[in-house]
Structures are given as C-alpha cells and as structure tokens.
C-alpha atoms as a PDB file:
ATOM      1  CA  UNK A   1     -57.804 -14.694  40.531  1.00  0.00           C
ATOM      2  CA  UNK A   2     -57.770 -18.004  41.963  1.00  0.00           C
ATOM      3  CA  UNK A   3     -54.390 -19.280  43.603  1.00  0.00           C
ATOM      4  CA  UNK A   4     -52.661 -22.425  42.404  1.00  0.00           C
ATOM      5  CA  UNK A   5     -52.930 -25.463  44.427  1.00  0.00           C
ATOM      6  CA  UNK A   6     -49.842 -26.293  46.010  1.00  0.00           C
ATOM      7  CA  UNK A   7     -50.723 -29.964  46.917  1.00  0.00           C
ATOM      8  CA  UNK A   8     -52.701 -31.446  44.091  1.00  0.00           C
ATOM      9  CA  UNK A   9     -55.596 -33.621  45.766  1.00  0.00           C
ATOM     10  CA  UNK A  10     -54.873 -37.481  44.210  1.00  0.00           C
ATOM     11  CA  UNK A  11     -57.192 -39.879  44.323  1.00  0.00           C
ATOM     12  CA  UNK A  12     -56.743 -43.693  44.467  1.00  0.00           C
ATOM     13  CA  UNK A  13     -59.848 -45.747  43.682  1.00  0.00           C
ATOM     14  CA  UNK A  14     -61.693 -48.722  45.265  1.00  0.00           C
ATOM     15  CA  UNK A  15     -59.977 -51.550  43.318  1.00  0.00           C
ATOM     16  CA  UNK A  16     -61.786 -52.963  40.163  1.00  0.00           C
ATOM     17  CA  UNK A  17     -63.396 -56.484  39.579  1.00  0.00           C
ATOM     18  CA  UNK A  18     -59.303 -57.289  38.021  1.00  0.00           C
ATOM     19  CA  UNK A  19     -57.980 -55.537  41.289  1.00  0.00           C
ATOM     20  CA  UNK A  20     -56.505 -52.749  39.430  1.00  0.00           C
ATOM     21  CA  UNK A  21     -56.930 -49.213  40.610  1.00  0.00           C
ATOM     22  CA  UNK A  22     -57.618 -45.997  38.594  1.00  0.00           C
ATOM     23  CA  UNK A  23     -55.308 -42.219  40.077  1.00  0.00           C
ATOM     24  CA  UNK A  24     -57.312 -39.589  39.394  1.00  0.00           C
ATOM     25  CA  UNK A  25     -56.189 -36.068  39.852  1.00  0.00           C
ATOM     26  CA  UNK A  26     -59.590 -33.820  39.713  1.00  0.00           C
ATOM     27  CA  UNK A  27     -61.414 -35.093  37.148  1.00  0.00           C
ATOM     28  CA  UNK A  28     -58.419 -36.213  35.378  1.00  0.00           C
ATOM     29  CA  UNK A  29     -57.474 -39.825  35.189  1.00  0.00           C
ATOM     30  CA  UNK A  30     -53.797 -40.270  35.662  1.00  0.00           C
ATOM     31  CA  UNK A  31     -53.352 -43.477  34.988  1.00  0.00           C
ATOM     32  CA  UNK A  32     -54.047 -47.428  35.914  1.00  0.00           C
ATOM     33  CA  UNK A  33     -52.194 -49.032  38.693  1.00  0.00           C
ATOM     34  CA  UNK A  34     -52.360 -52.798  39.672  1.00  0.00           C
ATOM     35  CA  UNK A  35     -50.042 -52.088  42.772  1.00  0.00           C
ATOM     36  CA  UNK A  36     -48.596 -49.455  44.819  1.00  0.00           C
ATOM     37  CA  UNK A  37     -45.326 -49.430  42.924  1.00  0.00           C
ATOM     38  CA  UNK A  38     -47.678 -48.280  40.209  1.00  0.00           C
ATOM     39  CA  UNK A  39     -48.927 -45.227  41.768  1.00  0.00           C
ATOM     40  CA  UNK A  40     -45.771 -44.374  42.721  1.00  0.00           C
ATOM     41  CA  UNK A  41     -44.579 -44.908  39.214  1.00  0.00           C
ATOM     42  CA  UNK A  42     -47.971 -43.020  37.365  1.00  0.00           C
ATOM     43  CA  UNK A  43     -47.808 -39.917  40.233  1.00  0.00           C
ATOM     44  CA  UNK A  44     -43.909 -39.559  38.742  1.00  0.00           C
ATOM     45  CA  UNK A  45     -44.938 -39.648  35.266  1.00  0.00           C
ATOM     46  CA  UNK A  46     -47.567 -36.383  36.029  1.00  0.00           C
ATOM     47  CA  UNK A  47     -44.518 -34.705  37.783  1.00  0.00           C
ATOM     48  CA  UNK A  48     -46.021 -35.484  41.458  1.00  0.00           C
ATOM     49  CA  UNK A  49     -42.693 -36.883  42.973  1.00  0.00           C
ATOM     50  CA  UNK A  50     -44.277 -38.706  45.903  1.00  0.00           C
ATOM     51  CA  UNK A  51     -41.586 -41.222  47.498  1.00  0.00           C
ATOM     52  CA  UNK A  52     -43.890 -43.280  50.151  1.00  0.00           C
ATOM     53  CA  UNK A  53     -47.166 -42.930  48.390  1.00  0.00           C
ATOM     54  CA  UNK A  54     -48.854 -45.261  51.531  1.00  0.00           C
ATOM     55  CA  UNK A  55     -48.116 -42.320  54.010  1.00  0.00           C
ATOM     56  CA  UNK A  56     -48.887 -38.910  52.334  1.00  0.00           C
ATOM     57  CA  UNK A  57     -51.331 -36.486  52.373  1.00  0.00           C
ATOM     58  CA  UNK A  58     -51.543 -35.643  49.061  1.00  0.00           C
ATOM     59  CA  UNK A  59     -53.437 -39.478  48.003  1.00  0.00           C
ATOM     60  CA  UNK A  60     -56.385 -40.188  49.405  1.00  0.00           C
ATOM     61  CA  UNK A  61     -56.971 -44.129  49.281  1.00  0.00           C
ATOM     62  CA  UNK A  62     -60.513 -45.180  48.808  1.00  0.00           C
ATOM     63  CA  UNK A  63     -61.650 -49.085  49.545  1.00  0.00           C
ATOM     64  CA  UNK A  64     -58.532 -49.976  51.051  1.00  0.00           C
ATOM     65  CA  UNK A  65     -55.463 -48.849  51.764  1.00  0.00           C
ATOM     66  CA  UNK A  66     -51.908 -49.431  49.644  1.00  0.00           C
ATOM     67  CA  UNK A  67     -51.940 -53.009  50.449  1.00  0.00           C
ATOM     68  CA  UNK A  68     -55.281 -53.862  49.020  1.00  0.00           C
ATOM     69  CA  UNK A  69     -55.126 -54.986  45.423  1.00  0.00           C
ATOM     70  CA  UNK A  70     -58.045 -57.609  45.517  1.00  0.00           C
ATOM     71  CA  UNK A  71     -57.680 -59.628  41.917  1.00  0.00           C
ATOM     72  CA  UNK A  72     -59.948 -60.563  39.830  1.00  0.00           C
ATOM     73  CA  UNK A  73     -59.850 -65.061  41.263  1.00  0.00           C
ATOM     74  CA  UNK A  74     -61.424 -63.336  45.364  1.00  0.00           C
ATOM     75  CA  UNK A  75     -64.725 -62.387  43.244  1.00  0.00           C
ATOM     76  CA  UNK A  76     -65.198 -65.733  42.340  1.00  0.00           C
ATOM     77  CA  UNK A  77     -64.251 -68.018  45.093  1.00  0.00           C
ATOM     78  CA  UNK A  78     -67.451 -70.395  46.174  1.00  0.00           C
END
C-alpha cells in the first residue's frame, strides 16, 4: 500500500493573459489567485496552512515568482 504524502506538491501557474494564476494540487485545481495573498488564502481553504507561501517548499512557482502578477494592460502595450 502506498504511503500518504506528507507534503502535498502545489503548483502555482505561469500567470494568464488577465494575470491571474491557477493552484493546482495534482491534477486538482485549487483555486484562482490574482495575487499572492490569494494563494495564501486558496492553500487555507484546502487545509494547507502555509504562512509565507513565497518561501516554501511545498509551492512550486512556475513563470515567475510571488511577485509576478502580469495583468491583462502589459499584453497590449505598443
């Protein structure tokens, strides 16, 4: 039998062309966040009590970090 994971693997997702962010869990979507409060705020809500969610191992940030929350305006500059 297979153990339980004792640190879920959380994924935060290259930013959207609105700069939000989708938290996946596995293949489970956990929510939508439009800023790092959010996360914070959606990895609560699943029971993953994460108080600094830009310096833990358990989220893996993918294009960009916790301070990267591009909106939607950057796309169309020019």
């Amino acid at each position: 039998m297979a153990q339980p994971r004792q640190h879920p693997h959380v994924v935060v997702h290259a930013p959207a062309l609105d700069g939000s962010r989708r938290v996946t869990e596995g293949d489970e979507t956990l929510g939508i966040a439009s800023h790092a409060d959010d996360v914070g705020e959606i990895l609560r809500l699943a029971d993953l009590y994460v108080t600094d969610v830009a310096e833990n191992d358990l989220i893996e940030w993918q294009g960009g970090g916790p301070d990267d929350w591009p909106g939607l305006s950057e796309h169309h500059a020019g």
